[in-house]
PDB file of N, CA and C in Angstrom:
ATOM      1  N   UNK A   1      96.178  87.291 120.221  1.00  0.00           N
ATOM      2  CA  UNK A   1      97.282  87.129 119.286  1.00  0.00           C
ATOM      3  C   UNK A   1      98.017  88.467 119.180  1.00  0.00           C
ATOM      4  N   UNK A   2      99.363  88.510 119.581  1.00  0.00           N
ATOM      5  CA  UNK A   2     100.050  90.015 119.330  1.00  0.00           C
ATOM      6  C   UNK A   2     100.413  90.297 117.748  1.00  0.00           C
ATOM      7  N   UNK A   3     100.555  91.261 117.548  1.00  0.00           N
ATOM      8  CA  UNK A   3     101.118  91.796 116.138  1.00  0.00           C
ATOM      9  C   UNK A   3     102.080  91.124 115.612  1.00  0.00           C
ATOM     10  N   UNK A   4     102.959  90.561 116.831  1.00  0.00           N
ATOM     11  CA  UNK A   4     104.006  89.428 115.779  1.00  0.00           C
ATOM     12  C   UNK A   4     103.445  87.949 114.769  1.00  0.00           C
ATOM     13  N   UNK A   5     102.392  87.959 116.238  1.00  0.00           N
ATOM     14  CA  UNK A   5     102.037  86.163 115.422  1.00  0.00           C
ATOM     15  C   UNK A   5     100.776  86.289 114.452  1.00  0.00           C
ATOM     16  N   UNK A   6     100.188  87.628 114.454  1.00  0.00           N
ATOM     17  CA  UNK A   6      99.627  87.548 113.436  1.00  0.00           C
ATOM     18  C   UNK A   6     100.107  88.054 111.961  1.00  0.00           C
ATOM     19  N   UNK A   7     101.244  88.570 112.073  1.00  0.00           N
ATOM     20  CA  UNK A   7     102.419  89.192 111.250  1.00  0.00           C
ATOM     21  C   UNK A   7     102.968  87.722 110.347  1.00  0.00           C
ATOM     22  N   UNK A   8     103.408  87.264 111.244  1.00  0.00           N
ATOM     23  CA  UNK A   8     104.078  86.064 111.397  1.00  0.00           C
ATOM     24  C   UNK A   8     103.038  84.641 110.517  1.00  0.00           C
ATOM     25  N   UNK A   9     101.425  85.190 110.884  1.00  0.00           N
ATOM     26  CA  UNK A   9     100.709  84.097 110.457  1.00  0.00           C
ATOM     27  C   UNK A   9     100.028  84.542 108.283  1.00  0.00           C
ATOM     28  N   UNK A  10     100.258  85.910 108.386  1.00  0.00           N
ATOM     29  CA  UNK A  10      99.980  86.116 107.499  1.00  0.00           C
ATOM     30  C   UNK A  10     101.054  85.765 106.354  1.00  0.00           C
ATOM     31  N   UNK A  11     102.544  85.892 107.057  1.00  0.00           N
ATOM     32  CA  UNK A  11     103.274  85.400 106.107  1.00  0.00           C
ATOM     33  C   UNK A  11     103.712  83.848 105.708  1.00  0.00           C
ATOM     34  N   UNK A  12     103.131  83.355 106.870  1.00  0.00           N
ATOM     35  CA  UNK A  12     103.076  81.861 106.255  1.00  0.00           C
ATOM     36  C   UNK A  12     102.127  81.137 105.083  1.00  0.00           C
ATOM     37  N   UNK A  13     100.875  82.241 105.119  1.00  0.00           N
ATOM     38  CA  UNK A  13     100.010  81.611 103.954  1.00  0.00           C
ATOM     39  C   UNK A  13     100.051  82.179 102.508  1.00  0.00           C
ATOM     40  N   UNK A  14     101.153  82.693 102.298  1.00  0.00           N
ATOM     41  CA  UNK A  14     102.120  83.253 101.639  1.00  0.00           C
ATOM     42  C   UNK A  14     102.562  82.306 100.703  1.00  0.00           C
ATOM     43  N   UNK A  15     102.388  81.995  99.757  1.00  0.00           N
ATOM     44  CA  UNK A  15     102.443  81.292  98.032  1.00  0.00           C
ATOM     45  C   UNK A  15     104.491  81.594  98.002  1.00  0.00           C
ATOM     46  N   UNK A  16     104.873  80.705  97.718  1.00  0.00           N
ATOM     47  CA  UNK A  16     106.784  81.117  97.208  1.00  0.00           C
ATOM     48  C   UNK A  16     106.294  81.857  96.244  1.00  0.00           C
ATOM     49  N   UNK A  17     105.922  81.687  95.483  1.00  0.00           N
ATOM     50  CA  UNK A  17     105.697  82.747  94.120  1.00  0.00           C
ATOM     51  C   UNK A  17     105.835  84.551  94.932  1.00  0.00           C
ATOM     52  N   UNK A  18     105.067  84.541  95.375  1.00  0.00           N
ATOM     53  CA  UNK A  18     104.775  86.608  96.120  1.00  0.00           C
ATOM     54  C   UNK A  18     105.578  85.979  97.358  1.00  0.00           C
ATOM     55  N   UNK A  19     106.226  85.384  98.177  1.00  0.00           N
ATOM     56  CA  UNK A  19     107.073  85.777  99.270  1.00  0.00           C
ATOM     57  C   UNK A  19     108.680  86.342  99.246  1.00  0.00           C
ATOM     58  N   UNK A  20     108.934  86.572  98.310  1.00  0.00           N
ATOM     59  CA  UNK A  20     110.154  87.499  98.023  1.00  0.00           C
ATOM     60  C   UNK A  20     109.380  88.952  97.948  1.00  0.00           C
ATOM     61  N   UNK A  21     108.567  89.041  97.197  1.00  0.00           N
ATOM     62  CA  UNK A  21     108.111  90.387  97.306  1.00  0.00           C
ATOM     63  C   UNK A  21     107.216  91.376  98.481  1.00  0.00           C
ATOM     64  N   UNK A  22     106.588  90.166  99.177  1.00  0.00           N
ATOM     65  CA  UNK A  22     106.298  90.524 100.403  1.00  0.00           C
ATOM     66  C   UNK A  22     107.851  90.933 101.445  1.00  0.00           C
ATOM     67  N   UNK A  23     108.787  90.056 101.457  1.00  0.00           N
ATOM     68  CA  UNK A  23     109.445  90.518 102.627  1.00  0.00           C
ATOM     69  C   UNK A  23     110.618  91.470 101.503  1.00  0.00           C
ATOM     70  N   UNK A  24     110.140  92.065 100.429  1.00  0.00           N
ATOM     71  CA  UNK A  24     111.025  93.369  99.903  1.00  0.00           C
ATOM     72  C   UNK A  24     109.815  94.450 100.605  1.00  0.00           C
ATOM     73  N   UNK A  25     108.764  94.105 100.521  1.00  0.00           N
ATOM     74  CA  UNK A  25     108.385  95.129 101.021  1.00  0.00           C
ATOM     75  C   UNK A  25     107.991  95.447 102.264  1.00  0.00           C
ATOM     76  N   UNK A  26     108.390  94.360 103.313  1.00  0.00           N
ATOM     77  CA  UNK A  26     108.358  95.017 104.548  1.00  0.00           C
ATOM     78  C   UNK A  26     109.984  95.264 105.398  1.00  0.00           C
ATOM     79  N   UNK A  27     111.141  95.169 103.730  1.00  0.00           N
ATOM     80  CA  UNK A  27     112.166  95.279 104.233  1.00  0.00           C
ATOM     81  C   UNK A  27     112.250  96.822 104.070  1.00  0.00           C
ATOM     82  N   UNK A  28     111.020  97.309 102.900  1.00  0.00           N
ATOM     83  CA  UNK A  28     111.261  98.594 102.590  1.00  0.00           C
ATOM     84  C   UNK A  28     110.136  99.477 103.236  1.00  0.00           C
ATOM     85  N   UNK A  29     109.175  99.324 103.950  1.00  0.00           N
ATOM     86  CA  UNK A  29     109.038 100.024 105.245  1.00  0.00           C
ATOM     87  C   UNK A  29     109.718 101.444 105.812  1.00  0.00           C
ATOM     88  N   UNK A  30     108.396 102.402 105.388  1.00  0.00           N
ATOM     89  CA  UNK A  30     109.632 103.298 106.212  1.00  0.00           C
ATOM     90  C   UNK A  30     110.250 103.395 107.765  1.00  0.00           C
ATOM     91  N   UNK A  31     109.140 102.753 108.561  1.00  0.00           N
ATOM     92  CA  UNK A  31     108.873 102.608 109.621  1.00  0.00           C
ATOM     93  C   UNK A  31     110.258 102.385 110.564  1.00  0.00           C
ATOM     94  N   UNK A  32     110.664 103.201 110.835  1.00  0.00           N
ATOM     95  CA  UNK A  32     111.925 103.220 111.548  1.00  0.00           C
ATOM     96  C   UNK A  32     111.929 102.552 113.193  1.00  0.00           C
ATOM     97  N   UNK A  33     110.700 102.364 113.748  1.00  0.00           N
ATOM     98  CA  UNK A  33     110.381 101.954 115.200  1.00  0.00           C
ATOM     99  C   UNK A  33     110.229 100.287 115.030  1.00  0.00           C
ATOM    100  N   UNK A  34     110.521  99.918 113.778  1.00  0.00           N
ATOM    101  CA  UNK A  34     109.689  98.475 113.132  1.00  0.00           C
ATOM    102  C   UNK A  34     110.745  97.601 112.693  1.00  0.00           C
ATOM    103  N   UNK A  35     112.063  98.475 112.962  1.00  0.00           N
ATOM    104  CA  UNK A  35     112.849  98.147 111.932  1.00  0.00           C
ATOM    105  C   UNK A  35     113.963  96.274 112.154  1.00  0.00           C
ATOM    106  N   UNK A  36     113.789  96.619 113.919  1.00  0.00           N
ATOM    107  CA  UNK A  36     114.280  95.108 114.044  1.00  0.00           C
ATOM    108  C   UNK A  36     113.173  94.023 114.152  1.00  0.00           C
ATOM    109  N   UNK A  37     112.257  94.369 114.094  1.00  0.00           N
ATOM    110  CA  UNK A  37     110.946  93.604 114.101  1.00  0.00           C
ATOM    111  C   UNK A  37     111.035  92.624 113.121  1.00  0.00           C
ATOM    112  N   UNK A  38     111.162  93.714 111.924  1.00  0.00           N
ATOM    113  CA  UNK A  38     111.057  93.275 110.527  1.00  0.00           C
ATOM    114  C   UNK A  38     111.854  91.853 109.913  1.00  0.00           C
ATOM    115  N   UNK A  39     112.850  92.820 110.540  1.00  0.00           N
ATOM    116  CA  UNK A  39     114.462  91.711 110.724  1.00  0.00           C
ATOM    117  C   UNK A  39     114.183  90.262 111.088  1.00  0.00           C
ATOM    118  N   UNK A  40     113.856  90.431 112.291  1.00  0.00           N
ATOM    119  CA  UNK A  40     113.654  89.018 113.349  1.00  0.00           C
ATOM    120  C   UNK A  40     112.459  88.414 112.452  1.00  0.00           C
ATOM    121  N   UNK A  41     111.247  89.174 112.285  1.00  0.00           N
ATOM    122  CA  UNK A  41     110.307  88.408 111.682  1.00  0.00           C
ATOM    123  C   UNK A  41     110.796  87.717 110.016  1.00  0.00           C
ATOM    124  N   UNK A  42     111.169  88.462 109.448  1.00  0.00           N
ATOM    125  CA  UNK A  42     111.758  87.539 107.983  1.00  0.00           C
ATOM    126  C   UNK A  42     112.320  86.404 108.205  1.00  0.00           C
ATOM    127  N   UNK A  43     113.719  86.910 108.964  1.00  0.00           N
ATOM    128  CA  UNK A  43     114.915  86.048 109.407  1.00  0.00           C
ATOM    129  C   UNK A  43     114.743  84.425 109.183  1.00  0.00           C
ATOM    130  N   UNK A  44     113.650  84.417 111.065  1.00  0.00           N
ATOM    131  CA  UNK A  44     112.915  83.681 111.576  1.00  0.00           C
ATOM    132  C   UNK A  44     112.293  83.030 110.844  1.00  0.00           C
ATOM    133  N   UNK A  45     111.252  83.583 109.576  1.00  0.00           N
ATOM    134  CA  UNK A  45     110.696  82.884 108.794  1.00  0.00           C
ATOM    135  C   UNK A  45     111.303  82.105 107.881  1.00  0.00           C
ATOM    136  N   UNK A  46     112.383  83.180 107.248  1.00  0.00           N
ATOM    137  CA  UNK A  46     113.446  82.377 105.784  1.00  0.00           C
ATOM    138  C   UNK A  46     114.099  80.847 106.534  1.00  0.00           C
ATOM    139  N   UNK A  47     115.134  81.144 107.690  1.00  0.00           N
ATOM    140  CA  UNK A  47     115.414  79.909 108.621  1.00  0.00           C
ATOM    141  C   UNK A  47     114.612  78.416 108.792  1.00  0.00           C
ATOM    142  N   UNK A  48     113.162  78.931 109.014  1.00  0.00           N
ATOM    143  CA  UNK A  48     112.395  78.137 109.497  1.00  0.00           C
ATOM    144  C   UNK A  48     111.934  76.985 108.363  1.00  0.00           C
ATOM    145  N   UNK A  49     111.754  77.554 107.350  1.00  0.00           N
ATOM    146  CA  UNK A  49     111.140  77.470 106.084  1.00  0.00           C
ATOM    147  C   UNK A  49     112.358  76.526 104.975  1.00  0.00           C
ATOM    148  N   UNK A  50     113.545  76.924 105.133  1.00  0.00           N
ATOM    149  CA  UNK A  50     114.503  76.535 104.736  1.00  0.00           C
ATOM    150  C   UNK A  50     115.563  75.941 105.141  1.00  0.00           C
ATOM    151  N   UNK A  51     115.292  75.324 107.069  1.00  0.00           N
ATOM    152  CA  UNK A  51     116.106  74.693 107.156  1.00  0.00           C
ATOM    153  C   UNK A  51     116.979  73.567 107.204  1.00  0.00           C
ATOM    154  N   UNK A  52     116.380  72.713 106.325  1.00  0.00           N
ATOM    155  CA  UNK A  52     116.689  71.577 105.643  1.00  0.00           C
ATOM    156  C   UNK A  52     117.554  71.854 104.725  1.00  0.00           C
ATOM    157  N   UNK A  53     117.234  72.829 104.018  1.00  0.00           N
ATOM    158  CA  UNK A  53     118.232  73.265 102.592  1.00  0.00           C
ATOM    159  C   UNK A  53     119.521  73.605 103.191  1.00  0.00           C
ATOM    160  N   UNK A  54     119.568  74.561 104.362  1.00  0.00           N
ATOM    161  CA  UNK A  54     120.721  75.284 105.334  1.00  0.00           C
ATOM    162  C   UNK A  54     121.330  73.600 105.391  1.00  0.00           C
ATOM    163  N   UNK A  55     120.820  73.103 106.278  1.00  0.00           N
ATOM    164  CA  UNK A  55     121.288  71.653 106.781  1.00  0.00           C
ATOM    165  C   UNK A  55     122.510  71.411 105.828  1.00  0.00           C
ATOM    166  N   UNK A  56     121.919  70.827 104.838  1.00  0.00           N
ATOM    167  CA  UNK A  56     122.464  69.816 103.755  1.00  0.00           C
ATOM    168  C   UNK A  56     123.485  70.844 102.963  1.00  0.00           C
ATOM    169  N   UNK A  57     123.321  72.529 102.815  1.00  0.00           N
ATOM    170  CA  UNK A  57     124.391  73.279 102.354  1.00  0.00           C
ATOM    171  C   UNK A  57     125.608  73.086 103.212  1.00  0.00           C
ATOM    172  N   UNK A  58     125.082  73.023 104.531  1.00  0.00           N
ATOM    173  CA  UNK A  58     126.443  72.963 105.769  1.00  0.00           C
ATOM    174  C   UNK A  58     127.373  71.403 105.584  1.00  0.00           C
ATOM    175  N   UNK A  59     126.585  70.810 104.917  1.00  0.00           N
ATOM    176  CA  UNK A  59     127.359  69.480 105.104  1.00  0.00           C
ATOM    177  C   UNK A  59     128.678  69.365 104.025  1.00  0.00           C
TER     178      UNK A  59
END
């Protein structure tokens, strides 16, 4: 498993309650080598998670 999908797997078992505050804090990271990682990994997740809601906003 690479660092993404276990990145990736930890934030799925992730409660809505603490997942805003999880991805504030890996938006706030100082980690400058991490930084589109971070990006793609939220993104990816918020999208995935919400795209039914996206759907039906677009309509």
């Amino acid at each position: 498993m690479s660092e993404r999908e276990y990145a990736k797997s930890i934030i799925d078992i992730i409660s809505e309650e603490q997942l805003s505050d999880v991805i504030e804090y890996l938006i706030n990271m100082p980690d400058k080598n991490f930084e589109e990682e971070k990006f793609e990994l939220v993104s990816e997740h918020i999208l995935n998670k919400y795209h039914k809601a996206f759907e039906e906003l677009a309509k």
